[in-house]
N, C-alpha and C. Protein backbone atom coordinates (compact mmCIF):
# COMPACT_ATOMS: atom_id res chain seq x y z
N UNK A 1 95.18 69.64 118.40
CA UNK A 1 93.95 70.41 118.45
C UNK A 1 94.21 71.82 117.91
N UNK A 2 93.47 72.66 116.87
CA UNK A 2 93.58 73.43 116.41
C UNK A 2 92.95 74.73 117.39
N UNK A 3 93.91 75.26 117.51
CA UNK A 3 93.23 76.70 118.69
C UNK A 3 92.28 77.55 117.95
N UNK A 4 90.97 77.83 118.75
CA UNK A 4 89.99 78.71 118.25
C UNK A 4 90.02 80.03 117.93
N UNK A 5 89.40 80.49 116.99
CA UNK A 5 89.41 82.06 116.33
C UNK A 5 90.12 83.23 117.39
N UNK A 6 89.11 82.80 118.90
CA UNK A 6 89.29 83.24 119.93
C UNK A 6 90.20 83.15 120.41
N UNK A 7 90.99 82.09 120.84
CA UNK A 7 92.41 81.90 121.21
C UNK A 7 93.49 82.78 120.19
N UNK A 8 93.73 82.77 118.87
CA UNK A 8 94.55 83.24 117.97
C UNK A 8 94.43 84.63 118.14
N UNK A 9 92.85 85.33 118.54
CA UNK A 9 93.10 86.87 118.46
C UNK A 9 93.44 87.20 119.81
N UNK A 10 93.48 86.69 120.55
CA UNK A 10 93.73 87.03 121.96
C UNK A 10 95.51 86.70 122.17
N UNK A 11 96.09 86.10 121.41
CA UNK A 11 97.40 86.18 121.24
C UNK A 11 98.22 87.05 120.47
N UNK A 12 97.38 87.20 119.35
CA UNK A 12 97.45 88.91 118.53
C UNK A 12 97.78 89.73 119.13
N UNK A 13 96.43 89.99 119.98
CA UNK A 13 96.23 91.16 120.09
C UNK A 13 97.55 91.77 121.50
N UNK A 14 97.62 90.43 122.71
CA UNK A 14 98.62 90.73 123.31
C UNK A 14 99.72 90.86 123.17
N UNK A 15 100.29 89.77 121.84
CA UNK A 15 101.22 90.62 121.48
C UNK A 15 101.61 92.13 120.69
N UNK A 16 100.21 92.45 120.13
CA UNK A 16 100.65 94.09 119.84
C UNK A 16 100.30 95.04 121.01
N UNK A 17 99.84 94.48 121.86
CA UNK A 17 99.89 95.61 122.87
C UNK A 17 101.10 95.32 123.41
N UNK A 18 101.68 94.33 123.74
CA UNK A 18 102.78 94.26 124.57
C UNK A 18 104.46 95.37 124.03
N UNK A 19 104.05 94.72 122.65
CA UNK A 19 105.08 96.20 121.82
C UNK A 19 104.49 97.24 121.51
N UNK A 20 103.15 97.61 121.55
CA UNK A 20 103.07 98.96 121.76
C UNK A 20 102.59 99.69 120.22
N UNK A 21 102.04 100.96 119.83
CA UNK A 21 101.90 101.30 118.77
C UNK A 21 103.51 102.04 118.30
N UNK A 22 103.63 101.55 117.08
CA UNK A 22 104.46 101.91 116.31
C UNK A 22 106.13 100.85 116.23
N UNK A 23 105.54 99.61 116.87
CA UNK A 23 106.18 98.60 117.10
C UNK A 23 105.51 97.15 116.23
N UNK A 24 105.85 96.38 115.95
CA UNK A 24 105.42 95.33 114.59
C UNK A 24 105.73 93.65 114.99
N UNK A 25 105.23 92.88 115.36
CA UNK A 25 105.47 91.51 115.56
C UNK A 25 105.51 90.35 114.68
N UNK A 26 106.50 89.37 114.28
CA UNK A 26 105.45 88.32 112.94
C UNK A 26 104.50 87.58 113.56
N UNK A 27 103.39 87.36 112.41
CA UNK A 27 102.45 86.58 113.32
C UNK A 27 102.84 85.12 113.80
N UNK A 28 103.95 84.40 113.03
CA UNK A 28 104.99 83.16 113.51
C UNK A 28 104.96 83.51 115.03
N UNK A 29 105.03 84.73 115.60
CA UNK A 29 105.29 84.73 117.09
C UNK A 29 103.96 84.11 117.67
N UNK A 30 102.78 84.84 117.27
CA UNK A 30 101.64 84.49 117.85
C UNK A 30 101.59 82.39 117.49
N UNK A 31 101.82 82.48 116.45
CA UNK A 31 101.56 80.75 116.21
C UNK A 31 102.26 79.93 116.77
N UNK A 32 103.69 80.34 116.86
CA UNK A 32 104.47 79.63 118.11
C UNK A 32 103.94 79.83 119.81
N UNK A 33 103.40 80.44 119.83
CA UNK A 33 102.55 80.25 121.69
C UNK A 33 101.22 79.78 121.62
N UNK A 34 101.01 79.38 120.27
CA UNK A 34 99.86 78.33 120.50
C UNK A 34 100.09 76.74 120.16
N UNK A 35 101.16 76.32 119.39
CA UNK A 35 101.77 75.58 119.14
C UNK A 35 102.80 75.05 118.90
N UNK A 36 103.45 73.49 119.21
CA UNK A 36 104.74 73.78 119.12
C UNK A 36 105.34 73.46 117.23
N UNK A 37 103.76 72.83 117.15
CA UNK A 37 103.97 72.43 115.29
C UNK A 37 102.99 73.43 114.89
N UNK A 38 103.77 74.81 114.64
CA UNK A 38 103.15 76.42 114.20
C UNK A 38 102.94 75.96 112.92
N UNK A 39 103.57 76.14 112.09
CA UNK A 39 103.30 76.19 110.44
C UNK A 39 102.49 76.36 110.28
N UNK A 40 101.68 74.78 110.41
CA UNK A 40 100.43 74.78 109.69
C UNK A 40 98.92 75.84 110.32
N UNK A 41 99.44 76.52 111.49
CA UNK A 41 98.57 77.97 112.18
C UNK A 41 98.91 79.04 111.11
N UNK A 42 99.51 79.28 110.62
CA UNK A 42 99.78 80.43 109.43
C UNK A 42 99.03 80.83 108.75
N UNK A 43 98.27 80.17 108.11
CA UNK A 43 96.77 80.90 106.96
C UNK A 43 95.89 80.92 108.21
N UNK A 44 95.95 80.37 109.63
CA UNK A 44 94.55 80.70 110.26
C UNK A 44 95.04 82.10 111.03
N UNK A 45 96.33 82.30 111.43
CA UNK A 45 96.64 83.66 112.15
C UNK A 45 96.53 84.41 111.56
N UNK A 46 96.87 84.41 110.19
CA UNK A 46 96.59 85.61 109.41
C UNK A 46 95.27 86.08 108.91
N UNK A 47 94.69 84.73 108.85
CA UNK A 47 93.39 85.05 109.11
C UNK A 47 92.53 85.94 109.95
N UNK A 48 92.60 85.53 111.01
CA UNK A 48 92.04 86.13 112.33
C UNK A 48 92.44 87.61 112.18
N UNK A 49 93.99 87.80 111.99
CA UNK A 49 94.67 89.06 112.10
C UNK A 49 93.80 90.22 110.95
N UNK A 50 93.78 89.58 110.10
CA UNK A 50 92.80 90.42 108.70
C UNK A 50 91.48 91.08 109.81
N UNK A 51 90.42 89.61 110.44
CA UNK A 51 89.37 90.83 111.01
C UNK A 51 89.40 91.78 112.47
N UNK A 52 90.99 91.47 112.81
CA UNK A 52 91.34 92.47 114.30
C UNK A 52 91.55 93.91 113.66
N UNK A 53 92.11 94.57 114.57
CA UNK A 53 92.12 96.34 114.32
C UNK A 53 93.77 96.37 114.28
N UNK A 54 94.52 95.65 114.11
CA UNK A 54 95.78 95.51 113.18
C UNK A 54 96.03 95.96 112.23
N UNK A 55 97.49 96.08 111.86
CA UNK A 55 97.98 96.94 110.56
C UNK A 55 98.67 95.52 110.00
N UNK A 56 98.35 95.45 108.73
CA UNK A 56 99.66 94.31 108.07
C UNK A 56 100.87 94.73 107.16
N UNK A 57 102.24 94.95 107.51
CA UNK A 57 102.32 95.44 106.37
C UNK A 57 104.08 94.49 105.71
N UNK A 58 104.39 94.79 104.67
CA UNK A 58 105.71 94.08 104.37
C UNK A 58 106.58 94.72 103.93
N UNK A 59 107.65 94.99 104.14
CA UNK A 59 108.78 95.60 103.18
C UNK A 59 108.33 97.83 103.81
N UNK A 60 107.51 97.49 104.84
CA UNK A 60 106.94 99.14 105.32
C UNK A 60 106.20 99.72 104.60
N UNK A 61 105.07 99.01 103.63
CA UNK A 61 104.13 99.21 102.87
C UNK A 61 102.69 98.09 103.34
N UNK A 62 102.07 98.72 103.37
CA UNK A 62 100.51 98.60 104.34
C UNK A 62 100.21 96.83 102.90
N UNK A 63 99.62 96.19 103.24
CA UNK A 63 99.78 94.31 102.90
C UNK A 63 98.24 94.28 103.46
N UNK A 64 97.47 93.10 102.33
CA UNK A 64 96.09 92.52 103.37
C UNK A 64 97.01 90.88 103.64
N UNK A 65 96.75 90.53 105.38
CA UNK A 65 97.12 89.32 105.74
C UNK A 65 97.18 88.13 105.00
N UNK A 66 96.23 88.12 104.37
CA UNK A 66 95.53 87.22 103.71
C UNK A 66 96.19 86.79 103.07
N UNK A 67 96.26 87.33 102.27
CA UNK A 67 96.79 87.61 100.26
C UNK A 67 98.64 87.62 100.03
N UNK A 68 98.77 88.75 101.04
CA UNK A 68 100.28 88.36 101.15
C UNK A 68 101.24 87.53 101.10
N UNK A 69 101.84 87.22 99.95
CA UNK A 69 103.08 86.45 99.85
C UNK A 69 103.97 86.93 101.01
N UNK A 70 104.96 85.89 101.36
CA UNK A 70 105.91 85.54 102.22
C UNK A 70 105.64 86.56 103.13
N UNK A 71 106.87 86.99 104.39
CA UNK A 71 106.58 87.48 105.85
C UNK A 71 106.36 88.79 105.44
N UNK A 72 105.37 89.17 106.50
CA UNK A 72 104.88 90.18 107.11
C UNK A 72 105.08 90.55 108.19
N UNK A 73 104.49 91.71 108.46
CA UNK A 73 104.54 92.18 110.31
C UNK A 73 103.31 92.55 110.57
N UNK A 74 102.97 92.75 111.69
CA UNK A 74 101.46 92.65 112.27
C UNK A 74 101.87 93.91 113.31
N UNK A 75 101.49 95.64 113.52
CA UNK A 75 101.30 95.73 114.75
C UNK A 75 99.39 96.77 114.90
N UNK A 76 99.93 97.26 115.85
CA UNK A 76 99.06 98.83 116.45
C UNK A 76 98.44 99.44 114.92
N UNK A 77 97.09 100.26 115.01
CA UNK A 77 97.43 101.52 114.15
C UNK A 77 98.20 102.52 114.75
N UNK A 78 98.35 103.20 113.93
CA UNK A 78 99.36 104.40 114.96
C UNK A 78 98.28 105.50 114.43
């Protein structure tokens, strides 16, 4: 069963509060606590993550979720 919009941002979002602003999570973290076969959650976390109040960024340069080739980090604005 594929977890809802709702479920994915509510795992987001706790995990960037849980590290805090100026701290960065992959979204693989969020997709692994909704599933134990994550992968295929990857274009939908990043999804979700694009319309939360999240920063995306790769390599320490600001990234849209979406669009982004290979890993990213997800946290806080600061």
């Amino acid at each position: 069963m594929t977890p809802s919009d709702k479920d994915i941002a509510d795992v987001l979002l706790d995990l960037a509060h849980q590290r805090g602003v100026g701290k960065t999570f992959c979204p693989s973290e969020a997709a692994r606590r909704l599933s134990d076969d994550w992968r295929p959650l990857m274009p939908e976390v990043r999804r979700v993550a694009a319309q939360l109040n999240l920063v995306a960024s790769q390599k320490g340069a600001p990234v849209d979720p979406v669009t982004a080739k290979g890993p990213i980090r997800l946290g806080l604005p600061g």
